[in-house]
N, C-alpha and C. Protein backbone atom coordinates (compact mmCIF):
# COMPACT_ATOMS: atom_id res chain seq x y z
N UNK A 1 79.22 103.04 97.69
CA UNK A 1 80.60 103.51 97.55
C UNK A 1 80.68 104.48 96.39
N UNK A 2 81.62 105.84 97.00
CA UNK A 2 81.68 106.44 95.85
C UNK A 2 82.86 106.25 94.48
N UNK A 3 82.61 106.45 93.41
CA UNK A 3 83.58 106.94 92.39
C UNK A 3 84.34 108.16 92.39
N UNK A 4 85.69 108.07 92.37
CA UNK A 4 86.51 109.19 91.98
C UNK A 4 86.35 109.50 90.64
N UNK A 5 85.61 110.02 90.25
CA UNK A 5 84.86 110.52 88.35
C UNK A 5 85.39 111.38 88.25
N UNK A 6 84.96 112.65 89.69
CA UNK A 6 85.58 114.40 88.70
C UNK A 6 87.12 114.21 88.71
N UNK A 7 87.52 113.44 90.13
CA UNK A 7 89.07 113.82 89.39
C UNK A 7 89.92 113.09 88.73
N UNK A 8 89.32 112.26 87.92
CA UNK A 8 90.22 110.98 87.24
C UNK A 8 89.30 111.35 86.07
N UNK A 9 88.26 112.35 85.70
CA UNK A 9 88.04 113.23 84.48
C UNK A 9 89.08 113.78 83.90
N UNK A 10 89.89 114.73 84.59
CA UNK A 10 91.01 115.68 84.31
C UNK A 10 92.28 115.35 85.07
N UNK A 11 92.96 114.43 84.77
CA UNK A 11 94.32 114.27 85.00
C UNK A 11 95.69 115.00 84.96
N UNK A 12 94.97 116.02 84.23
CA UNK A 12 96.52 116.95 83.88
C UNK A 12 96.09 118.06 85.43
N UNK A 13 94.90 118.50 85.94
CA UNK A 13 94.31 119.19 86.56
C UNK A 13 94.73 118.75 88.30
N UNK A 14 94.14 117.32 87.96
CA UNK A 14 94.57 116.60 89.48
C UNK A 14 95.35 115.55 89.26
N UNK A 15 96.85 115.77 89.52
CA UNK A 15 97.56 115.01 89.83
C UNK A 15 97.62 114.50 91.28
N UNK A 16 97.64 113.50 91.84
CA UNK A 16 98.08 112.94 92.56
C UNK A 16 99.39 113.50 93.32
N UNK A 17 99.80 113.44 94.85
CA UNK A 17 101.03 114.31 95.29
C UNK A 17 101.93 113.03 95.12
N UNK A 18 103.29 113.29 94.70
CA UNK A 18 104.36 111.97 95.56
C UNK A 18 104.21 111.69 96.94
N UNK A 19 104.23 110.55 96.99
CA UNK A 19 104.58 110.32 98.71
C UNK A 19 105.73 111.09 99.71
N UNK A 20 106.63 111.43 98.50
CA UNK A 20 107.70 112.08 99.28
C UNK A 20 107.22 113.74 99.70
N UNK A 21 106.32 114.38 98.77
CA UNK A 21 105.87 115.89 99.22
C UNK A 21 104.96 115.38 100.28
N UNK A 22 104.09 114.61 99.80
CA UNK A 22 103.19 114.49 101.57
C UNK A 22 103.97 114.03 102.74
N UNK A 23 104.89 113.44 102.69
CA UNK A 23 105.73 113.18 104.12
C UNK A 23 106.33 114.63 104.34
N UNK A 24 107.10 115.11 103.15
CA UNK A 24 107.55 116.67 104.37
C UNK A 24 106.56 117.04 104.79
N UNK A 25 105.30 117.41 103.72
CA UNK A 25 104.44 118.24 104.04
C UNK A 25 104.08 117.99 105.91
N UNK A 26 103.86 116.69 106.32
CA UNK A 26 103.32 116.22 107.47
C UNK A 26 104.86 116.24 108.25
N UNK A 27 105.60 116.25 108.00
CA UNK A 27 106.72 116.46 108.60
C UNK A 27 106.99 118.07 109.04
N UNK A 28 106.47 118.77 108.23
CA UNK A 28 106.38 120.60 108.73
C UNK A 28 105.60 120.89 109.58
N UNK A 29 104.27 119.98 109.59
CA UNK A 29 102.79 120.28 110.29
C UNK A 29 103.33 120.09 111.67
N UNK A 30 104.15 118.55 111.80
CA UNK A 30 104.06 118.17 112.83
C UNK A 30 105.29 118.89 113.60
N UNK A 31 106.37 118.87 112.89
CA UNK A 31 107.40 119.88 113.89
C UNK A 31 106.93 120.76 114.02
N UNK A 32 106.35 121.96 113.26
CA UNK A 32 106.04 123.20 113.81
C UNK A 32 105.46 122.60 115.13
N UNK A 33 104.19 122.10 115.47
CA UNK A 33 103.33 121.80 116.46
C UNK A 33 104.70 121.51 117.53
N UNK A 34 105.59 120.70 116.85
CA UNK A 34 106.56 120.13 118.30
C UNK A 34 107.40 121.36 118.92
N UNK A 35 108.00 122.46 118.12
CA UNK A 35 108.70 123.22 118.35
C UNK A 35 107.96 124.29 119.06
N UNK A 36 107.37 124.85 118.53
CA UNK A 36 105.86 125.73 119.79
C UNK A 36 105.68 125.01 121.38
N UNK A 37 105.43 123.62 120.93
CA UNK A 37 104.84 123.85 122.52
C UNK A 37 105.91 123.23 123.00
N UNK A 38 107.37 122.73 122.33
CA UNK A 38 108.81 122.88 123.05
C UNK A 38 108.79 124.33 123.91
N UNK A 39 109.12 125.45 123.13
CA UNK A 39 109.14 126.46 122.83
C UNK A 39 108.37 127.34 124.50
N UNK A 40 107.19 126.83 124.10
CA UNK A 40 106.31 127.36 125.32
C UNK A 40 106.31 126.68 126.57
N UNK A 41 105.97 125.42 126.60
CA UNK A 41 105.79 124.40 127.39
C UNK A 41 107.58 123.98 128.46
N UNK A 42 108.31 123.66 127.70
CA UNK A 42 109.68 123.44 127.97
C UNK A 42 110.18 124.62 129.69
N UNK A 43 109.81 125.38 129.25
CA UNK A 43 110.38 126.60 129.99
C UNK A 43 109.46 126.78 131.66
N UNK A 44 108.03 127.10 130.98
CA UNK A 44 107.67 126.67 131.97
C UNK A 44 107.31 125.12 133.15
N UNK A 45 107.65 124.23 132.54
CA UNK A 45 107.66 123.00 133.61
C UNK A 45 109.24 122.80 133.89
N UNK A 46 110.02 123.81 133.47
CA UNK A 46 111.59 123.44 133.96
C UNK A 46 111.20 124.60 135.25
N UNK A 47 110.70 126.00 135.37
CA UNK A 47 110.52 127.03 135.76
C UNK A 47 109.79 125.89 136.96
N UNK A 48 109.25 124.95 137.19
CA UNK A 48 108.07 124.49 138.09
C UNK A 48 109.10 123.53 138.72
N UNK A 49 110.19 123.02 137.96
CA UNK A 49 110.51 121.87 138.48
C UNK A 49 111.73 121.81 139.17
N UNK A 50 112.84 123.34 139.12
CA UNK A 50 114.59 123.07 139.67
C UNK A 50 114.00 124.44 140.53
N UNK A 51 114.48 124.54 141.75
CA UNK A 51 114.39 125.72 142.30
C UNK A 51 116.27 126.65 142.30
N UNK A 52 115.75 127.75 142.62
CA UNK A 52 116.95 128.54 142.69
C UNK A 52 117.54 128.14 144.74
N UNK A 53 118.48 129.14 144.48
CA UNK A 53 119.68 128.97 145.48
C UNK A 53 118.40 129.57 147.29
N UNK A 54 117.10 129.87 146.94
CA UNK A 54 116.43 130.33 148.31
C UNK A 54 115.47 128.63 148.22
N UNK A 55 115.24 127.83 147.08
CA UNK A 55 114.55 126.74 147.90
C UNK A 55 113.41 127.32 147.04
N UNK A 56 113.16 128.47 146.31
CA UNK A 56 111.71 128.84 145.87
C UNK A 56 111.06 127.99 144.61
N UNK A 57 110.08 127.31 144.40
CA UNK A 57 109.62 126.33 143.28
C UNK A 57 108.54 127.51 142.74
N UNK A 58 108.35 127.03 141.62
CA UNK A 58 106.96 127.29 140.95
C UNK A 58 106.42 126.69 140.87
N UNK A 59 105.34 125.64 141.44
CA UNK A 59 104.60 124.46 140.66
C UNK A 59 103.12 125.53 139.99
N UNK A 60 103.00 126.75 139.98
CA UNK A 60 102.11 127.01 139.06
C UNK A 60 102.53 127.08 137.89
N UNK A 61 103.90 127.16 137.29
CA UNK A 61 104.07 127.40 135.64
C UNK A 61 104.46 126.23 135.43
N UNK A 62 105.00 125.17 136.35
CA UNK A 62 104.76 123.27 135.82
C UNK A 62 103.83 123.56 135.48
N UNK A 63 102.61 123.70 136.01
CA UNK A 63 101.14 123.17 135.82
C UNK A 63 100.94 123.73 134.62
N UNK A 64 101.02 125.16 134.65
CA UNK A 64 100.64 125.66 132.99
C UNK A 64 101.65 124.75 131.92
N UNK A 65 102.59 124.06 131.81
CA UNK A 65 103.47 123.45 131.49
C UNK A 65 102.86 122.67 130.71
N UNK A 66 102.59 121.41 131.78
CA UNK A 66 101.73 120.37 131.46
C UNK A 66 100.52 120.85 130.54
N UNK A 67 99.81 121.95 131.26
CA UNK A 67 98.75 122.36 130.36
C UNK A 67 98.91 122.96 128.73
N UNK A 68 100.22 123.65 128.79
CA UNK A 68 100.35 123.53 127.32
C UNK A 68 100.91 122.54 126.35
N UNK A 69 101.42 121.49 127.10
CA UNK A 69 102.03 119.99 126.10
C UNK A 69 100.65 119.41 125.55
N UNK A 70 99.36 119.58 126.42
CA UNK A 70 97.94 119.78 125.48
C UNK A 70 97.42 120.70 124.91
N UNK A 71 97.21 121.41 125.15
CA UNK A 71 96.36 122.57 124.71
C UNK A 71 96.95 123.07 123.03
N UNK A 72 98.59 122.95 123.38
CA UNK A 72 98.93 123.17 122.18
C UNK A 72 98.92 122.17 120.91
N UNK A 73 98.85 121.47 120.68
CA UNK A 73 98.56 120.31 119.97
C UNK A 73 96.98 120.15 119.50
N UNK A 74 96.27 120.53 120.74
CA UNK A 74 94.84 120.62 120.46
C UNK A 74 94.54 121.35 119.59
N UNK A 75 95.21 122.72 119.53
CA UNK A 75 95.16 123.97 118.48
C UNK A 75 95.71 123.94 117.38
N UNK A 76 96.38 123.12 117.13
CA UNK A 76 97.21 122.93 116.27
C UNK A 76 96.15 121.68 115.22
N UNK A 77 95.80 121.20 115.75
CA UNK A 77 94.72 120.21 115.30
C UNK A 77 93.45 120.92 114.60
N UNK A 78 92.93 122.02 115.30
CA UNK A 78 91.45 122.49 115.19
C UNK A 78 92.03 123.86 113.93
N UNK A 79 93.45 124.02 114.00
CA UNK A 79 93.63 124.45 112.81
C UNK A 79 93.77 124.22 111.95
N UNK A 80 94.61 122.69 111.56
CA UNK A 80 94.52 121.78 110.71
C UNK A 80 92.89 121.60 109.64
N UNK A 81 92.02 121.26 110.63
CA UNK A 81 90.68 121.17 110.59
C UNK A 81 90.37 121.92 109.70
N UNK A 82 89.99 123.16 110.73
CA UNK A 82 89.92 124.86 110.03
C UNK A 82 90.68 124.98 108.16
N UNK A 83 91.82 125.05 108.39
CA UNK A 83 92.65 125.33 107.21
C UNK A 83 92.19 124.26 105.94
N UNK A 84 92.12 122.80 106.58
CA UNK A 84 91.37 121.81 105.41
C UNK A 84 90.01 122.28 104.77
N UNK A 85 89.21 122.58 105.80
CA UNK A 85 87.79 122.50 105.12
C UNK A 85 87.76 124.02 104.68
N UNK A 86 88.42 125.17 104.66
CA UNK A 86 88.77 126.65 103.86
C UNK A 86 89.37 126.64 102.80
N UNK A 87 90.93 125.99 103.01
CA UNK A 87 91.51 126.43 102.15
C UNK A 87 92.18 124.96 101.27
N UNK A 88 91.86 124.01 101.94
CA UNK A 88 92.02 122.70 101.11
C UNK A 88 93.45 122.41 101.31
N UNK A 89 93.98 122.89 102.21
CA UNK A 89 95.48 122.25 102.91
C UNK A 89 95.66 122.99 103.99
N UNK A 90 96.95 122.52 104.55
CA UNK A 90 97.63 123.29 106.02
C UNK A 90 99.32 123.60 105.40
N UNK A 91 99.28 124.32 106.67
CA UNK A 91 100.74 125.24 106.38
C UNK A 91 101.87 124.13 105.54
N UNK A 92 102.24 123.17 106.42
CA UNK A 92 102.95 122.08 105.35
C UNK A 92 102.23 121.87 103.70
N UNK A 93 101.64 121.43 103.72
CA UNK A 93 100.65 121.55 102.18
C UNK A 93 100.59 122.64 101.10
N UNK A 94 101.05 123.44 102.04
CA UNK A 94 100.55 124.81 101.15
C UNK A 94 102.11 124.92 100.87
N UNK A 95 103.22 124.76 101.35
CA UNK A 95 104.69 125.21 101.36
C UNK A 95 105.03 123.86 100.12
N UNK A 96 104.70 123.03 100.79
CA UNK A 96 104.79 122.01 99.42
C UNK A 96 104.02 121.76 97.55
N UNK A 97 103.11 122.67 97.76
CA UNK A 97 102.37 123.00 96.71
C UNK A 97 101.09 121.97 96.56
N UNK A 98 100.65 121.56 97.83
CA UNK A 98 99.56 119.91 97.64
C UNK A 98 98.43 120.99 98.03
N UNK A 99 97.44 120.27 97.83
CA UNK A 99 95.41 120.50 97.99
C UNK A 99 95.33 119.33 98.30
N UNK A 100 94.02 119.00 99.55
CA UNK A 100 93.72 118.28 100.14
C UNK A 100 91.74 118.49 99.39
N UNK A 101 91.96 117.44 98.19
CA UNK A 101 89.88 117.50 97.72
C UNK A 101 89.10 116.36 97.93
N UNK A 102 88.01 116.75 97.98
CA UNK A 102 86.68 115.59 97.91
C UNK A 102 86.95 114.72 96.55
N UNK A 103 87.01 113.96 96.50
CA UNK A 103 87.46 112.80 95.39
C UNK A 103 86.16 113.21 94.47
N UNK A 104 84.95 113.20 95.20
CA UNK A 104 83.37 113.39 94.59
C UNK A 104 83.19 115.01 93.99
N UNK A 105 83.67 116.00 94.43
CA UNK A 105 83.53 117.48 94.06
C UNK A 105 84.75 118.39 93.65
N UNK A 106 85.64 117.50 93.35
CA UNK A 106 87.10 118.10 93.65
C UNK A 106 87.47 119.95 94.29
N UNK A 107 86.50 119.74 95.16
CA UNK A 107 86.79 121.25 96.06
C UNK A 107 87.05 120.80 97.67
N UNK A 108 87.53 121.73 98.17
CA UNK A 108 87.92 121.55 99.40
C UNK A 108 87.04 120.35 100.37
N UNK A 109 87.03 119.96 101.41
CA UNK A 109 86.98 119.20 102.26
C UNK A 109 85.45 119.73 103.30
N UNK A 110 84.19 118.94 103.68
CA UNK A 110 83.42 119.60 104.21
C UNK A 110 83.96 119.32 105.66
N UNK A 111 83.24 120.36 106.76
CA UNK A 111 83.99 120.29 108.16
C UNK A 111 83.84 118.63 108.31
N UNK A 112 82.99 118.15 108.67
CA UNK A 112 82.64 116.63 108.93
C UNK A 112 83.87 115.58 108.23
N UNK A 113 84.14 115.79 106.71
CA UNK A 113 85.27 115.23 106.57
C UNK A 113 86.44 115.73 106.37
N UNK A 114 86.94 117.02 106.87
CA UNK A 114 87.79 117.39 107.57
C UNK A 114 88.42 117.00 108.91
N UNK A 115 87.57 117.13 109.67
CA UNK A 115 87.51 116.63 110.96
C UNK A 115 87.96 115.10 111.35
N UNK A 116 87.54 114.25 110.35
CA UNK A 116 87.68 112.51 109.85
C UNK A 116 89.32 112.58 109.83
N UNK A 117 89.38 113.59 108.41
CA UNK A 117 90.89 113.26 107.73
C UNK A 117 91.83 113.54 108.60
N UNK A 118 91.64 114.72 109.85
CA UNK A 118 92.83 115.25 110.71
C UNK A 118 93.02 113.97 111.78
N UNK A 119 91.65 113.65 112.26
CA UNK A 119 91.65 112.90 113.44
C UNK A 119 92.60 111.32 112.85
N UNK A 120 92.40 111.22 111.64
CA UNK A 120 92.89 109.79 111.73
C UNK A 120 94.34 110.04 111.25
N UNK A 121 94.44 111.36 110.50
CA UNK A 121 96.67 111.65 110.76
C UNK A 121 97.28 111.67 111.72
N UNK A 122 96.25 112.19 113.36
CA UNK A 122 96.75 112.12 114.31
C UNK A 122 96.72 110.85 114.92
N UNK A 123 95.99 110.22 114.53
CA UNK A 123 95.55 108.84 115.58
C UNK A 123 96.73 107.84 115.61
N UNK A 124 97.78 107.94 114.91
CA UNK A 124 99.46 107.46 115.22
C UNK A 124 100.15 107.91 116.15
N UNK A 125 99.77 109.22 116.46
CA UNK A 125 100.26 109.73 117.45
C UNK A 125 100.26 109.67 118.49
N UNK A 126 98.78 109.30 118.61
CA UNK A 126 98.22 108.82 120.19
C UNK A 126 98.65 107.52 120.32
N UNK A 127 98.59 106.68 119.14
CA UNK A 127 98.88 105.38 119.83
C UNK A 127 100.50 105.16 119.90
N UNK A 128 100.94 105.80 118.90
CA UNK A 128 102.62 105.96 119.58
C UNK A 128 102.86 106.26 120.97
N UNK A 129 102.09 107.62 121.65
CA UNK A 129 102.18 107.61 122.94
C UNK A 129 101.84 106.69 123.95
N UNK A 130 100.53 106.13 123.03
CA UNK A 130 100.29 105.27 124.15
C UNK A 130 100.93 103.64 124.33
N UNK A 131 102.00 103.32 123.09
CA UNK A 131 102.56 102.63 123.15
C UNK A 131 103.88 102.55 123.88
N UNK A 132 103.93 103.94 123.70
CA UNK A 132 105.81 103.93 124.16
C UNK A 132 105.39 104.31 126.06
N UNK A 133 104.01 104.37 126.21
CA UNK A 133 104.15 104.20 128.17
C UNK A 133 104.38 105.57 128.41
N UNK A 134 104.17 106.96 127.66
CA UNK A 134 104.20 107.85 128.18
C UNK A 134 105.52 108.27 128.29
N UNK A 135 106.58 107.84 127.10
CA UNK A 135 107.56 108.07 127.40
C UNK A 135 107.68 109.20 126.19
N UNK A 136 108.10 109.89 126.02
CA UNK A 136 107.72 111.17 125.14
C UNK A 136 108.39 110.99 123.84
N UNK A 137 109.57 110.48 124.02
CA UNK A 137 110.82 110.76 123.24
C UNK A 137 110.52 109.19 122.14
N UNK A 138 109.81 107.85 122.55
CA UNK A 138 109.41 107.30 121.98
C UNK A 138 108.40 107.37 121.28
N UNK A 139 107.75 108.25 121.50
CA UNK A 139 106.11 108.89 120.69
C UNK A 139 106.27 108.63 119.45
N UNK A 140 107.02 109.54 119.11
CA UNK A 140 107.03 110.22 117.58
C UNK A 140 107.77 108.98 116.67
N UNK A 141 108.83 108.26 117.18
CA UNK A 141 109.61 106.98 116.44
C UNK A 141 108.04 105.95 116.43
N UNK A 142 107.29 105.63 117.01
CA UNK A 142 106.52 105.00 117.39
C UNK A 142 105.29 105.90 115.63
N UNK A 143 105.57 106.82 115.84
CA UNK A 143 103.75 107.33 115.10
C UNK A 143 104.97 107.48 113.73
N UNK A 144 106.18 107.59 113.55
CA UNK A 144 107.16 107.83 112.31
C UNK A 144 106.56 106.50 111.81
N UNK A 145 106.62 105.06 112.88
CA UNK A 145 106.60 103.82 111.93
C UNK A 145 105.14 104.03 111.24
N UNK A 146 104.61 104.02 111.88
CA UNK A 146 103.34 104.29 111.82
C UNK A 146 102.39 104.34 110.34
N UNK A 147 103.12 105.86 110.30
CA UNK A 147 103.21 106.79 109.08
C UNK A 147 103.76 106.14 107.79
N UNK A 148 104.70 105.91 108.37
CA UNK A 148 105.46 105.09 107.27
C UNK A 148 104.73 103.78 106.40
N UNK A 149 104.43 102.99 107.49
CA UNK A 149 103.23 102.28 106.46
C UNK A 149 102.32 102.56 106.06
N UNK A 150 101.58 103.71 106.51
CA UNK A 150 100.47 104.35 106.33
C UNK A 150 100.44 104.47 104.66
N UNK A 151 101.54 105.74 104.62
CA UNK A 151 102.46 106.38 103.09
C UNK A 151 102.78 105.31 102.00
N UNK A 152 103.43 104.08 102.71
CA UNK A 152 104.03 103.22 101.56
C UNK A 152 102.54 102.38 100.91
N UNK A 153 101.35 102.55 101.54
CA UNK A 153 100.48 101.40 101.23
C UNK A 153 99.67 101.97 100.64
N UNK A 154 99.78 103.34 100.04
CA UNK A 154 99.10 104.46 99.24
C UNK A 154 98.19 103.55 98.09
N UNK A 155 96.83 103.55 98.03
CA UNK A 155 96.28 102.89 97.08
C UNK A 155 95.89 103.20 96.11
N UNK A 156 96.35 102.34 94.69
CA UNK A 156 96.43 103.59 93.43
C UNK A 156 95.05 103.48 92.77
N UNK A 157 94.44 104.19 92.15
CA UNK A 157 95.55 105.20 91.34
C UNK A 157 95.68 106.62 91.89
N UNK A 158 95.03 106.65 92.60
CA UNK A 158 95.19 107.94 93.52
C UNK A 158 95.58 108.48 94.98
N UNK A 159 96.51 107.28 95.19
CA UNK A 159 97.76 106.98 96.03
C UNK A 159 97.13 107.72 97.64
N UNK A 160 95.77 107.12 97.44
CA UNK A 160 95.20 107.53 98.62
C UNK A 160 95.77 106.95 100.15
N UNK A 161 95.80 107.46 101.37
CA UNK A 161 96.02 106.60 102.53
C UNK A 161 94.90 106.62 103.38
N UNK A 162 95.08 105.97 104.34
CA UNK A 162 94.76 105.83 105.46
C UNK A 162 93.24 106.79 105.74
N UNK A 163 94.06 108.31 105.64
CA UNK A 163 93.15 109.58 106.30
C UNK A 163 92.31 110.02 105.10
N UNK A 164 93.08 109.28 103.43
CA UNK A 164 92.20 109.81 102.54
C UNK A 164 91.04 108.54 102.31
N UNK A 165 91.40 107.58 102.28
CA UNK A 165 90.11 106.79 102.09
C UNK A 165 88.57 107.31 103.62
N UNK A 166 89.04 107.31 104.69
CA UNK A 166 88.17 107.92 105.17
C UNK A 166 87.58 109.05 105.41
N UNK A 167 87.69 110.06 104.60
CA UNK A 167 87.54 111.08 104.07
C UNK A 167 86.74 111.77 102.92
N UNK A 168 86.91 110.37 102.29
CA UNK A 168 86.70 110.37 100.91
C UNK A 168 87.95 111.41 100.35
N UNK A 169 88.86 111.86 100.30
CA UNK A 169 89.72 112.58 99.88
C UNK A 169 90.53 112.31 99.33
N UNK A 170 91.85 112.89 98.52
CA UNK A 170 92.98 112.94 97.73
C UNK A 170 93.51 114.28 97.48
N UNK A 171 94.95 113.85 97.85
CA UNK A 171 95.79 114.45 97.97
C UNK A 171 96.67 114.86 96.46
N UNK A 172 96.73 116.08 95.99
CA UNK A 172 96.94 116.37 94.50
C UNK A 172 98.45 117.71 94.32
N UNK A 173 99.06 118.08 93.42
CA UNK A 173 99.92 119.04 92.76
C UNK A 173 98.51 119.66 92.74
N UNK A 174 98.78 121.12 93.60
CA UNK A 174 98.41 122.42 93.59
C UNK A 174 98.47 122.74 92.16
N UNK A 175 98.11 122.26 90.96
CA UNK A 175 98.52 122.73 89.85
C UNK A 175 97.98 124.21 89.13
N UNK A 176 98.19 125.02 88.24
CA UNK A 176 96.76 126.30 87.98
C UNK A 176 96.53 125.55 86.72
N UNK A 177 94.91 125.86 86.91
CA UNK A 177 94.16 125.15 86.03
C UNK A 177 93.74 125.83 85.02
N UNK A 178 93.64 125.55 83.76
CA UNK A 178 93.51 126.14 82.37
C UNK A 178 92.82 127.36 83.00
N UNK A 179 92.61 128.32 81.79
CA UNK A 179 91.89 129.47 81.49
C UNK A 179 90.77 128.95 80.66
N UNK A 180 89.37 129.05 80.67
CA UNK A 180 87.96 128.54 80.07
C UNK A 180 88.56 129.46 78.56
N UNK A 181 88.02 128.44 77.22
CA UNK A 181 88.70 128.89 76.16
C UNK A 181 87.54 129.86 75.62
N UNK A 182 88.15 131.11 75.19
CA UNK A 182 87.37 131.98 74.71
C UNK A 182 86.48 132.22 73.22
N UNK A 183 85.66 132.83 73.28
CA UNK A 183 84.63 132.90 72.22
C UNK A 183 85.58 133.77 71.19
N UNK A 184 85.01 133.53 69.93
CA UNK A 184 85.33 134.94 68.44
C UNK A 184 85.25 135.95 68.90
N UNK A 185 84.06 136.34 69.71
CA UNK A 185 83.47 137.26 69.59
C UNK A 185 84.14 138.30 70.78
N UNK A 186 85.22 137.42 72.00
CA UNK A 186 85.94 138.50 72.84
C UNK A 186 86.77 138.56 72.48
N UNK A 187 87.78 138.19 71.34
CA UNK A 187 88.94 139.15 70.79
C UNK A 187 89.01 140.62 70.76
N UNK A 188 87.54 140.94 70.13
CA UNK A 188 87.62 142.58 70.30
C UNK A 188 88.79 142.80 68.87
N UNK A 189 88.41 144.15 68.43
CA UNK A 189 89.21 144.64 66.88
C UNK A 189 89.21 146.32 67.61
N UNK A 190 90.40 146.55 67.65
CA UNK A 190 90.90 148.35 67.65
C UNK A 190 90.11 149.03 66.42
C-alpha cells in the first residue's frame, strides 16, 4: 500500500477540494453529457416514432436515436479519460478550480488510472439504470443516491472517495504554486 507523502509534504500546495466543489464539478460533467445527447438523441427517436398527417415514419433516425443515447455518453467518458490523464481534470473540474493527482507523484493521472477513476464515477450510473428497470427518468435519482454516499464517506485526511481510493488519486484546489526562491546572484544591479 501506498503513502500519500508528496502531497501531505506541502499542504498549502495541495489542498484537498470541498465536497461541495466536487459535486458541482460532477454535476456539470454529467448534465453537459445529459443535455447533448437530449439535444441530439431526443429529436431524432421522436422523428422515428409520431408520423405526420401521410402515415410516413422514420424508423431510421429512431435507430440513430437509440444509437446516440450510447454513443454519446461513451464519448463523453473517453473524454473524461483523455482530459484526466492530460490535463488532470474535466470540463466540470476545471470551471470549479479542482486537479485530479496521483497521491504518489502529485502530477496528473496515468491512462490505466485514469481509466479506473472514470469507470468507477460512472459505475452509479449503470447500476442506477439498471436498478430503476430501464426506466430513464429513475437513473439519475438512483446514481444521485449513489453519489451521495459515495461524497459524504470521503476518507480523511484527504477526503478521498470511492473513484479516488482506486485510483490512487485526490482531488485538490487548483492552487498556483510558489515561485522557486531566487539566488543573490539573479537580482542583477543597473
Amino acid at each position: 500500500m501506498t503513502t500519500p507523502a508528496l502531497i501531505l509534504q506541502d499542504p498549502l500546495a495541495f489542498t484537498p477540494a470541498p465536497r461541495g466543489s466536487r459535486v458541482i464539478a460532477f454535476a456539470m460533467d454529467y448534465l453537459a453529457t445529459v443535455v447533448v445527447t437530449s439535444a441530439v438523441a431526443g429529436p431524432l427517436i421522436l422523428a422515428g416514432d409520431f408520423s405526420d398527417t401521410d402515415g410516413f415514419r422514420s424508423p431510421g433516425a429512431s435507430s440513430l436515436g437509440v444509437a446516440a443515447v450510447f454513443v454519446i455518453p461513451f464519448l463523453s467518458i473517453v473524454m473524461n479519460i483523455a482530459l484526466m490523464h492530460t490535463r488532470g481534470y474535466t470540463v466540470g473540474k476545471r470551471i470549479m478550480g479542482l486537479r485530479v493527482l496521483s497521491v504518489e507523484t502529485g502530477a496528473p493521472l496515468s491512462w490505466g488510472r485514469s481509466i479506473a477513476r472514470v469507470l468507477v464515477i460512472f459505475a452509479p450510473l449503470v447500476v442506477g439504470q439498471v436498478l430503476a428497470n430501464i426506466v430513464i427518468l429513475l437513473a439519475p435519482v438512483i446514481a444521485g443516491v449513489i453519489w451521495i454516499i459515495n461524497i459524504s464517506t470521503a476518507r480523511p485526511p484527504l477526503k478521498q472517495t470511492w473513484q479516488d481510493l482506486a485510483a490512487h488519486s485526490v482531488v485538490v484546489t487548483a492552487t498556483v504554486l510558489p515561485e522557486p526562491a531566487t539566488t543573490p546572484g539573479e537580482w542583477g544591479s543597473a
